[in-house]
N, C-alpha and C. Protein backbone atom coordinates (compact mmCIF):
# COMPACT_ATOMS: atom_id res chain seq x y z
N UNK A 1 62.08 141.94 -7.19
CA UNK A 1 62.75 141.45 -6.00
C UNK A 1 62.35 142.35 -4.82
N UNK A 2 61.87 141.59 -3.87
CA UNK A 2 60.79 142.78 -2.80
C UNK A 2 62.41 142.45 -2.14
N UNK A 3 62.19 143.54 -0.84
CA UNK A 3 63.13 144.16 -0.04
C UNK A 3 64.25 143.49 0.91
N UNK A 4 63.58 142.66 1.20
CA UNK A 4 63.94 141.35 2.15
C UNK A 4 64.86 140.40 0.95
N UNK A 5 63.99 140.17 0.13
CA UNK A 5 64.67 138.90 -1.07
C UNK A 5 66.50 139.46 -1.33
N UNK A 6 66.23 140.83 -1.02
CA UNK A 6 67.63 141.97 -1.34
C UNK A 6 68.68 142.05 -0.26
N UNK A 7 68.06 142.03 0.38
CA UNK A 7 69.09 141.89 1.89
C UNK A 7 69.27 140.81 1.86
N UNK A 8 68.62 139.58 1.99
CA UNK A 8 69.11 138.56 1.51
C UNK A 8 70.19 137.96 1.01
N UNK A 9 70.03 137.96 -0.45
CA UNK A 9 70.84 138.18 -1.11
C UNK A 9 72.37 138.74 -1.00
N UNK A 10 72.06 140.26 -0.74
CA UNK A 10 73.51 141.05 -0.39
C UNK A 10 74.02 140.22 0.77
N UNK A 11 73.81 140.09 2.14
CA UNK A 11 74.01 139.29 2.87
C UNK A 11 75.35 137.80 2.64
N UNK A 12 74.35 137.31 1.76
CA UNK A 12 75.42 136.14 1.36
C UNK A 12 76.21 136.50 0.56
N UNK A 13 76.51 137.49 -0.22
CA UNK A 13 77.47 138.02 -1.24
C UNK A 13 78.45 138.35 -0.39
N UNK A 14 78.00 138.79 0.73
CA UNK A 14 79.11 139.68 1.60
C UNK A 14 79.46 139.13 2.66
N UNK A 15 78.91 137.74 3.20
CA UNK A 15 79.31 136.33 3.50
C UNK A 15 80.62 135.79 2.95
N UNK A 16 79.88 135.75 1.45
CA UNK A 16 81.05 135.24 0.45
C UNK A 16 82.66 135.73 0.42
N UNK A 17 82.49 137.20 0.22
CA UNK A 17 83.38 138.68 0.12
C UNK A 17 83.61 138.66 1.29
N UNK A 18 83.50 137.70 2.83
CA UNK A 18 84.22 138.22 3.83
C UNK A 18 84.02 139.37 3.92
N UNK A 19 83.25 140.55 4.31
CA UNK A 19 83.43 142.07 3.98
C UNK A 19 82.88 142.06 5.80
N UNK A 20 83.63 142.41 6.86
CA UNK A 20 82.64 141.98 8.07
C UNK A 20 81.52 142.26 8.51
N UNK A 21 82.10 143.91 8.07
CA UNK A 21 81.35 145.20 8.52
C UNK A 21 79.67 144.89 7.41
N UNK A 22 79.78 145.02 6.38
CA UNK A 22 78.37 144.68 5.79
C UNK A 22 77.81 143.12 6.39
N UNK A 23 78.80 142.11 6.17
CA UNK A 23 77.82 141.46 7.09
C UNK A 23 77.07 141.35 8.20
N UNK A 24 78.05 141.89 9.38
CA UNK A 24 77.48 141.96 10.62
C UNK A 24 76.22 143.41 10.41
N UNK A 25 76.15 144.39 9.73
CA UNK A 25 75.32 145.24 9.26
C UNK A 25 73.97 144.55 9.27
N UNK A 26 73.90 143.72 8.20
CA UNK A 26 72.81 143.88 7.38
C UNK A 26 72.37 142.14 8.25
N UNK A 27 72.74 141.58 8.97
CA UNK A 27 72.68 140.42 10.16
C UNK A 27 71.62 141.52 11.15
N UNK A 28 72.17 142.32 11.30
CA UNK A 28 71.41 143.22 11.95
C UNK A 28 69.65 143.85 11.72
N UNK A 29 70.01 144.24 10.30
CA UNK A 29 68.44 144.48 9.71
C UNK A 29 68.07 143.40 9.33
N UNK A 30 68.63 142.08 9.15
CA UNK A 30 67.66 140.88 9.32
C UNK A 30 67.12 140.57 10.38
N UNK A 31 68.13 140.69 11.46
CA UNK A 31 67.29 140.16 12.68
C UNK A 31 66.16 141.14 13.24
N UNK A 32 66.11 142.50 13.14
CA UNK A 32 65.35 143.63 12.91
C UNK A 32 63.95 142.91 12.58
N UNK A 33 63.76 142.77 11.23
CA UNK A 33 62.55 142.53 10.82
C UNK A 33 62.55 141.00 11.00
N UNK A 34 63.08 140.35 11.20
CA UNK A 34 62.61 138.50 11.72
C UNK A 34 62.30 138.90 13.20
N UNK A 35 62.56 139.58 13.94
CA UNK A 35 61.53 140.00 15.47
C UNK A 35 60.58 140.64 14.88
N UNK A 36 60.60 141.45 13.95
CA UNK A 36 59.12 141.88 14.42
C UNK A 36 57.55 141.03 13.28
N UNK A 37 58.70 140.18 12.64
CA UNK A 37 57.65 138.66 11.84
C UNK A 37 57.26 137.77 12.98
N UNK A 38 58.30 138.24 14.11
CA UNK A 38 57.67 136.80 15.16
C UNK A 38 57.19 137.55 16.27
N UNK A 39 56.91 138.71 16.68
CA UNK A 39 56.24 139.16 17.45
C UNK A 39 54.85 139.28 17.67
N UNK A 40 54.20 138.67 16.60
CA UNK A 40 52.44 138.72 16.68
C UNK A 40 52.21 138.02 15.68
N UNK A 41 50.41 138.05 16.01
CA UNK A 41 50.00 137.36 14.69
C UNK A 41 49.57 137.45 13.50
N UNK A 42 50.33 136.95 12.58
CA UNK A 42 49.95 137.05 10.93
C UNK A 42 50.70 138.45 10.74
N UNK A 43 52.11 138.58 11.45
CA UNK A 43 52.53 139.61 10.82
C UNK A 43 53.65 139.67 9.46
N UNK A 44 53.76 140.16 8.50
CA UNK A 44 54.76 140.14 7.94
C UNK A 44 55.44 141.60 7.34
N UNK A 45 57.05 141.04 7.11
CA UNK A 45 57.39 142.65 7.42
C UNK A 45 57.56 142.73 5.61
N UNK A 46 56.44 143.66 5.58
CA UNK A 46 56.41 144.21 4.03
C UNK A 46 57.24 145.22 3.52
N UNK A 47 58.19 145.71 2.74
CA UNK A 47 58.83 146.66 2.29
C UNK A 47 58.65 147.57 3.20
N UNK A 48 57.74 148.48 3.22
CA UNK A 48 57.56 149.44 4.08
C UNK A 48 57.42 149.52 5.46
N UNK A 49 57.45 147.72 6.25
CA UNK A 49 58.24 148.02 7.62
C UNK A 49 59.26 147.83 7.51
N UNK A 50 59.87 147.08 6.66
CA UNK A 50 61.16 146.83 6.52
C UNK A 50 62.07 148.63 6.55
N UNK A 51 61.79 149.55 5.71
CA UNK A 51 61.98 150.49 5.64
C UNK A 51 61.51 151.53 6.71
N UNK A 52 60.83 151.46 7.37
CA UNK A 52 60.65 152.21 8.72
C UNK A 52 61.36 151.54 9.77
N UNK A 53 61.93 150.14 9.62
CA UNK A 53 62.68 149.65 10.55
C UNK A 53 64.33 149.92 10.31
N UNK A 54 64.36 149.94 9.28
CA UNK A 54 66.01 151.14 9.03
C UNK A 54 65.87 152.09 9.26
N UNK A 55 64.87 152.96 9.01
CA UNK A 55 65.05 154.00 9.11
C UNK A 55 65.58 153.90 11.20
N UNK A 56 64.87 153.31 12.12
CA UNK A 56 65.03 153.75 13.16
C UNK A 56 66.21 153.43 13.65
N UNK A 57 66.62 152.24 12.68
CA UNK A 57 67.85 151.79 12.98
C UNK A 57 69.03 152.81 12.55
N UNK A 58 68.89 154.03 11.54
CA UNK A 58 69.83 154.67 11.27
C UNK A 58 70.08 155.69 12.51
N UNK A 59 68.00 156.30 12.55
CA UNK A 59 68.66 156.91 13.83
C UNK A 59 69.33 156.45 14.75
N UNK A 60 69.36 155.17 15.72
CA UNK A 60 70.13 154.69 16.51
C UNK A 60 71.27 154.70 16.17
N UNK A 61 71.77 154.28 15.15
CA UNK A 61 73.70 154.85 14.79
C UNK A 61 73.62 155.96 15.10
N UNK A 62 72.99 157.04 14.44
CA UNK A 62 73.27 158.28 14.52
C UNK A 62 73.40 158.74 16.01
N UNK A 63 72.51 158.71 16.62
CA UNK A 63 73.02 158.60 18.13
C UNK A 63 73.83 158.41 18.64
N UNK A 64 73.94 156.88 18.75
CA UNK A 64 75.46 156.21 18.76
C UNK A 64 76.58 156.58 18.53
N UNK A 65 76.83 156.91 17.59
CA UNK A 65 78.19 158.20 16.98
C UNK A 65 78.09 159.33 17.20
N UNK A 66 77.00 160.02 17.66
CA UNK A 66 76.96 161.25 18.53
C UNK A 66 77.93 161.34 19.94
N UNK A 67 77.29 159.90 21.16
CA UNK A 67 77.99 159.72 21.90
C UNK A 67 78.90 159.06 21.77
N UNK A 68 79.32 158.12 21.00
CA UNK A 68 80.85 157.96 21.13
C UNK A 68 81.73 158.91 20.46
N UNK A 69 81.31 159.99 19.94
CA UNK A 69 82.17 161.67 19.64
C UNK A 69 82.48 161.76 20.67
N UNK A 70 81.45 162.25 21.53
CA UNK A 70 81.46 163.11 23.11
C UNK A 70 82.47 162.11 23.54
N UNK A 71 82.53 161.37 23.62
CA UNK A 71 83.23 160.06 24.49
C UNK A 71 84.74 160.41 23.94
N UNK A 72 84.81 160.30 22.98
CA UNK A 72 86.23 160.54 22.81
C UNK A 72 86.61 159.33 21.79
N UNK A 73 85.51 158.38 21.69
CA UNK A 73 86.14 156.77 20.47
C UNK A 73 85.96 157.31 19.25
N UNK A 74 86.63 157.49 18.56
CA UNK A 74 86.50 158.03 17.16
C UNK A 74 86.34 156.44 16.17
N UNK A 75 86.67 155.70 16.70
CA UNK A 75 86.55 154.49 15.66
C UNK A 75 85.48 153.95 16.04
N UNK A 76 84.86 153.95 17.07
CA UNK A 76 83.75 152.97 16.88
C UNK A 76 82.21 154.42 16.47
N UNK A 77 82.72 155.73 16.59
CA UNK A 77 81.87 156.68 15.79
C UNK A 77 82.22 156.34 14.64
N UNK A 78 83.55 156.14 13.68
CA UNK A 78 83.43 155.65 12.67
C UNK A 78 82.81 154.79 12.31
N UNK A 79 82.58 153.78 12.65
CA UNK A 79 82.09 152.48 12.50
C UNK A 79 80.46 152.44 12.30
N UNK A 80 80.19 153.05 13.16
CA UNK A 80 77.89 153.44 13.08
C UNK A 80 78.33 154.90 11.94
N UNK A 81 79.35 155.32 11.65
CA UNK A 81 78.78 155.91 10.68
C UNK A 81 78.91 154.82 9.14
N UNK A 82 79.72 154.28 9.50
CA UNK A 82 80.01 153.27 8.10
C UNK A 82 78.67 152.62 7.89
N UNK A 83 78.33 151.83 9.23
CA UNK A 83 77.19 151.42 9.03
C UNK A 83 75.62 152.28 8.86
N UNK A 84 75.62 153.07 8.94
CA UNK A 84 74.61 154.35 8.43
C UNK A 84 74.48 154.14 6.67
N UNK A 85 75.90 154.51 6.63
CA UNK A 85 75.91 154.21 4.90
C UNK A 85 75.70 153.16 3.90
N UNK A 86 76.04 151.58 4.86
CA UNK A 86 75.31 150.95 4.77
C UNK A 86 73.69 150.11 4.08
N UNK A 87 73.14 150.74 5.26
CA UNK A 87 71.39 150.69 5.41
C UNK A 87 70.99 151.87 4.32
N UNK A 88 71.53 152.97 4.05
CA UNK A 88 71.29 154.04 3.66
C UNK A 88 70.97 153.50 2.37
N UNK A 89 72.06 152.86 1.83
CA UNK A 89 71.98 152.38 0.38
C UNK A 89 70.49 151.35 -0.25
N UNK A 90 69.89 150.99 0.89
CA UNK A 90 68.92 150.50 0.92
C UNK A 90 67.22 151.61 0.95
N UNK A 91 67.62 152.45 1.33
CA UNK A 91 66.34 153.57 1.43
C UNK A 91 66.35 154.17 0.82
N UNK A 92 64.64 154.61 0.40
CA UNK A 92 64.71 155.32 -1.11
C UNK A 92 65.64 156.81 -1.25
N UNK A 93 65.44 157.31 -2.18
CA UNK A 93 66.45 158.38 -2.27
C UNK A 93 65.51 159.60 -1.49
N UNK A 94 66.77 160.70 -0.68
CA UNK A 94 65.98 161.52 0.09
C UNK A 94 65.62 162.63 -0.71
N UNK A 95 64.40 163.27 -0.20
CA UNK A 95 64.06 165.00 -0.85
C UNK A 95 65.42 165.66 -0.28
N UNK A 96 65.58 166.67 -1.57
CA UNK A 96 66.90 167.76 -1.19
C UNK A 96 65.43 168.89 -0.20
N UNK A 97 66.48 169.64 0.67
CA UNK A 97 65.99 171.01 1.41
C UNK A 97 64.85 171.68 0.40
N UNK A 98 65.32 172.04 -0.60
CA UNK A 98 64.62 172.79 -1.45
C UNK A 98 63.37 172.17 -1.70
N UNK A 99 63.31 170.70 -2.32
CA UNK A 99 61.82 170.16 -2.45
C UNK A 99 61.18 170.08 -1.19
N UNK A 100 61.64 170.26 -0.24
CA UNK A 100 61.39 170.31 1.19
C UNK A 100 60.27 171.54 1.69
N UNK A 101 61.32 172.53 1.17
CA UNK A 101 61.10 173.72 1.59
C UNK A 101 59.59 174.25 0.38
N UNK A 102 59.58 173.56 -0.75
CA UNK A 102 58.45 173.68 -1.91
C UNK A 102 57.01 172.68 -0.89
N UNK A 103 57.19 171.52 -0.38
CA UNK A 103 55.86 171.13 0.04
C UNK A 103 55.94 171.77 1.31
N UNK A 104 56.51 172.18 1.88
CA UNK A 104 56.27 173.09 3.43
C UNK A 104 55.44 174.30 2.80
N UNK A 105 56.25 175.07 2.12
CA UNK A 105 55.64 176.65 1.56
C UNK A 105 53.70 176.41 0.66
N UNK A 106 54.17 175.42 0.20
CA UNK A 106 52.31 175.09 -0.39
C UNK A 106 51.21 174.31 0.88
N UNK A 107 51.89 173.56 1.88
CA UNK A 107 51.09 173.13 3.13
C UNK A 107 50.74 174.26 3.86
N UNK A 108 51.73 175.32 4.18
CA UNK A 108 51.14 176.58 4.80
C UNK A 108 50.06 177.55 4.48
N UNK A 109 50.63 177.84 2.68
CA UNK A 109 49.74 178.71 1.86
C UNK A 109 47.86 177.72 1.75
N UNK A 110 48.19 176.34 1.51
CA UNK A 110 46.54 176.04 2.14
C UNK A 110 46.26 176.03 3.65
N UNK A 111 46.70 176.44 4.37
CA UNK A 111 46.37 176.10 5.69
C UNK A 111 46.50 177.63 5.92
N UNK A 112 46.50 178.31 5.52
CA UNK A 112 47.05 180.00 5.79
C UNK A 112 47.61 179.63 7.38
N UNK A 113 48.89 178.99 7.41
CA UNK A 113 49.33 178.86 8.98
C UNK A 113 49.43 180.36 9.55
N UNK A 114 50.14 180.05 10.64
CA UNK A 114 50.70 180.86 11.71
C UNK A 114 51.91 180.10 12.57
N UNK A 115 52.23 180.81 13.40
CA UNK A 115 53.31 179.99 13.99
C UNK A 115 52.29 178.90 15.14
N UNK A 116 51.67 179.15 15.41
CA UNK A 116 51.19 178.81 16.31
C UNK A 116 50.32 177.50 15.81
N UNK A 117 49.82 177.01 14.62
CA UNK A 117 49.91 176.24 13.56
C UNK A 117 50.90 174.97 13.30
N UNK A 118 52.29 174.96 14.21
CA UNK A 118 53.31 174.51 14.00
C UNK A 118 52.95 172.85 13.91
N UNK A 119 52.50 172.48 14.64
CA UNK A 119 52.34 170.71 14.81
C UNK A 119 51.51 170.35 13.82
N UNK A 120 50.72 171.08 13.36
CA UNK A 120 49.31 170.59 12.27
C UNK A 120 50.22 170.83 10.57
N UNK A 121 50.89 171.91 10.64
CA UNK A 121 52.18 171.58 9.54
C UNK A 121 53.35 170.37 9.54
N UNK A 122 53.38 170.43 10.57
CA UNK A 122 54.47 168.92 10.79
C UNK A 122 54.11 167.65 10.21
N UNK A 123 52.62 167.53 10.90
CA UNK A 123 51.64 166.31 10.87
C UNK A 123 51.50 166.17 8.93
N UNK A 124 51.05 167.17 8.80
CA UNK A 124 50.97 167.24 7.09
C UNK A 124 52.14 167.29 6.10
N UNK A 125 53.19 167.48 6.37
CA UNK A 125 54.14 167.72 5.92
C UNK A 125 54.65 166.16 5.88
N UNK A 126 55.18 166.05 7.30
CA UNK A 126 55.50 164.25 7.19
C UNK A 126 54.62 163.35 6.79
N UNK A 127 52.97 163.61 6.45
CA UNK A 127 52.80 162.57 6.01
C UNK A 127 52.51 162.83 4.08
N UNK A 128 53.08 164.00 3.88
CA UNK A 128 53.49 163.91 2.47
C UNK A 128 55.10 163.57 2.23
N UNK A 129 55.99 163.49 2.67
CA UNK A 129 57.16 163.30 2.59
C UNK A 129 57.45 161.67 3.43
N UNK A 130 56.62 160.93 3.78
CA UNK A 130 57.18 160.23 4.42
C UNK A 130 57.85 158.96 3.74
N UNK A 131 59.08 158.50 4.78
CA UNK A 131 59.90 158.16 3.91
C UNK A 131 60.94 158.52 2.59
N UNK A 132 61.09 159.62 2.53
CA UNK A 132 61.40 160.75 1.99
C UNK A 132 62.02 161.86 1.90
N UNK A 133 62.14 162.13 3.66
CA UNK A 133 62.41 163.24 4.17
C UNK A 133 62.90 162.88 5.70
N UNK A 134 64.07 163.31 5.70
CA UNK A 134 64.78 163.26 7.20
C UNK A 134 63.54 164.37 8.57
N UNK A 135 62.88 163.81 9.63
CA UNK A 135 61.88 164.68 10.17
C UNK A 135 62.61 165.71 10.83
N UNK A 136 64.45 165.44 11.40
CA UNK A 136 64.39 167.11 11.37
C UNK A 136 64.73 167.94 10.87
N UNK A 137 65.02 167.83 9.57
CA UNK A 137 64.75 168.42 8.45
C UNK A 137 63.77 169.14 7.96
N UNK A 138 62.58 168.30 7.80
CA UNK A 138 61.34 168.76 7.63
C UNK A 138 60.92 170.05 9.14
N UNK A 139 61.25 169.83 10.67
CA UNK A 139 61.21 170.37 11.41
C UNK A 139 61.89 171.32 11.27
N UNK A 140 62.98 172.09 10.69
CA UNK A 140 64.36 173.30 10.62
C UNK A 140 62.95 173.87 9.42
N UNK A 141 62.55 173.29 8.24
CA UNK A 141 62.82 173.98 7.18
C UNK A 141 60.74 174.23 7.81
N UNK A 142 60.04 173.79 8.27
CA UNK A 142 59.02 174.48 9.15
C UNK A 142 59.15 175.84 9.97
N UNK A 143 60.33 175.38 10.94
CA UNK A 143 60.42 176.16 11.92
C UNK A 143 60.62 177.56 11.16
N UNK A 144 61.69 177.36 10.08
CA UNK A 144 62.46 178.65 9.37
C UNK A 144 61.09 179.50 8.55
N UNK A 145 60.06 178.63 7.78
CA UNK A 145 59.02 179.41 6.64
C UNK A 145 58.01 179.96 7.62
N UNK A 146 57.83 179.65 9.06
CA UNK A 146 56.55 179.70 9.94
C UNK A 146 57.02 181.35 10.51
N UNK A 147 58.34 181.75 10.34
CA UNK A 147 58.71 182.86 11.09
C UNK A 147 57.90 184.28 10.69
């Protein structure tokens, strides 16, 4: 069952289940990837845009509930965080810090970095972890081994 067939699916379950919040959610990452199936030609959104298109969508909650903290709405920060958890359940499982901190420490030791090195570790790092790894995550646990 590819990725889409899944949302799908959950979708009408949670149609069914009245549940609002997952519906109006995941209404959301459908319409997500049905723009970007109709934005050009011969495109289709394969697992892995589908999954880079949550992912940006989480950051945008995350944001979102950043400023409505500052703001003072605690329920509708609740709410993009509910929905975070959501989408979340849909993306593969993340690297902990530590496996993090294991492909950072072996990208440096071949690259004999320096600090000054910093972006050419990034570049390599995210594109071994990608999808995988929260980037500022991967950015803290750089910044911290480069010292």
């Amino acid at each position: 069952m590819t990725l889409k067939e899944k949302i799908i699916a959950d979708l009408t379950a949670a149609m069914k289940a009245r549940d609002e919040l997952k519906t109006s959610t995941l209404r959301m990452v459908k319409a997500d990837y049905m723009k970007y199936e109709v934005s050009g030609k011969d495109k289709v959104a394969t697992d892995e845009v589908i999954l880079d298109l949550m992912k940006k969508g989480i950051k945008q909650r995350r944001d979102s509930a950043e400023g409505f903290t500052k703001g003072g709405n605690a329920a509708m920060a609740q709410k993009e965080l509910d929905e975070i958890k959501i989408i979340e359940a849909y993306m593969p499982a993340q690297m902990s810090e530590e496996e993090i901190k294991n492909v950072v420490a072996d990208t440096i030791k071949q690259m004999n970095a320096t600090p000054a090195d910093f972006g050419k570790i990034m570049g390599m790092v995210v594109g071994k972890t990608k999808g995988k790894a929260d980037g500022a995550v991967v950015s803290k646990v750089v910044k911290e081994l480069l010292k």
